[in-house]
Protein backbone atom coordinates (compact mmCIF):
# COMPACT_ATOMS: atom_id res chain seq x y z
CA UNK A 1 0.00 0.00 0.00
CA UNK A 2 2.67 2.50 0.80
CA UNK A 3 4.22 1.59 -2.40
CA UNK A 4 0.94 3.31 -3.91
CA UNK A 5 1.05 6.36 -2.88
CA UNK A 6 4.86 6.96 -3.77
CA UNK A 7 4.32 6.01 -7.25
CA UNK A 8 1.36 8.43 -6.94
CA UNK A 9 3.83 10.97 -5.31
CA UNK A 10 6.19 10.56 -8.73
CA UNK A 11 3.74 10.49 -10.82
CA UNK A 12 2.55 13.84 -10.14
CA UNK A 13 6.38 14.78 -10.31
CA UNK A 14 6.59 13.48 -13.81
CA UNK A 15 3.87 14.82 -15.37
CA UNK A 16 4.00 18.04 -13.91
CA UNK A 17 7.64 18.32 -15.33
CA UNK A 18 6.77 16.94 -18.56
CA UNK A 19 3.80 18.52 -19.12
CA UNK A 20 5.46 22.17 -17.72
CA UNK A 21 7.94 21.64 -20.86
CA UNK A 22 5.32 20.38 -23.52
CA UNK A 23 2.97 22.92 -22.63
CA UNK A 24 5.26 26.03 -22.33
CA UNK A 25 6.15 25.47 -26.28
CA UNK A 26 2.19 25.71 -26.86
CA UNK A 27 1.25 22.25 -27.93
CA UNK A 28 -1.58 19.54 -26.41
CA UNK A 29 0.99 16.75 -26.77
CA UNK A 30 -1.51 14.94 -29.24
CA UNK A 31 -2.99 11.86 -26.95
CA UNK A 32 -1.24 13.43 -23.47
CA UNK A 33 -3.52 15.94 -23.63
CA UNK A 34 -1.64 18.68 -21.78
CA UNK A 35 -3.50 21.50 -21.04
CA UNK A 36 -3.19 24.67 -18.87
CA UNK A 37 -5.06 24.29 -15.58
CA UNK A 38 -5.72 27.76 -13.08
CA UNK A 39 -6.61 27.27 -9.57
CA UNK A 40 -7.15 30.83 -7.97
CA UNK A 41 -4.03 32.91 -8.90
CA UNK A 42 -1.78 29.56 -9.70
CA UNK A 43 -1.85 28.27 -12.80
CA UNK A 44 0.44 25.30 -14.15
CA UNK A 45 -0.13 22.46 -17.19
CA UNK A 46 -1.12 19.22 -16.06
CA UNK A 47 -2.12 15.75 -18.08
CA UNK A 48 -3.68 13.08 -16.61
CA UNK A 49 -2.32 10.35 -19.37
CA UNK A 50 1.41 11.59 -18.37
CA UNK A 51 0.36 10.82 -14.19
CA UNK A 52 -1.10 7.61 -14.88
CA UNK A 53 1.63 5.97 -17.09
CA UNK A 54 3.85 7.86 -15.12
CA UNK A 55 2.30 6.40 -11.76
CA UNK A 56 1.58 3.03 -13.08
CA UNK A 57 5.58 2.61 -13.92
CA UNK A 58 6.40 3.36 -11.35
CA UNK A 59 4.21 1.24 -8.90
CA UNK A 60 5.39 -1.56 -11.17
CA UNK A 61 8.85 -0.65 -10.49
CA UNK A 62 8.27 -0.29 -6.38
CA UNK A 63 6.82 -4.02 -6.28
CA UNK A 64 9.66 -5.73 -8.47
CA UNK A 65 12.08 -4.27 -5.95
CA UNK A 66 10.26 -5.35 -2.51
């Protein structure tokens, strides 16, 4: 269980990185679907494909090394 929630932890990491750099140029990203999210004054790019490839790799990666 606690391997779930730090694959969610770098999930969020990833895509927020990725996403930051794909959606600074301008573009969706095609099927990642980046797009520009504002939540009161903060606004960032976010994709939800990115987080849950990103997340399910690495759970995947957490259990093959317990």
């Amino acid at each position: 269980m606690f391997a779930l929630l730090k694959a969610t932890v770098l999930g969020a990491f990833l895509a927020a990185i990725v996403s930051l750099f794909i959606g600074s140029s301008g573009a969706t990203g095609g099927l990642l679907n980046v797009h520009q999210v504002m939540v009161a004054d903060f606004q960032f790019f976010w994709s939800w494909p990115i987080f849950l490839i990103g997340a399910g790799l690495s759970f995947g990666i957490f259990l093959l090394m317990d």
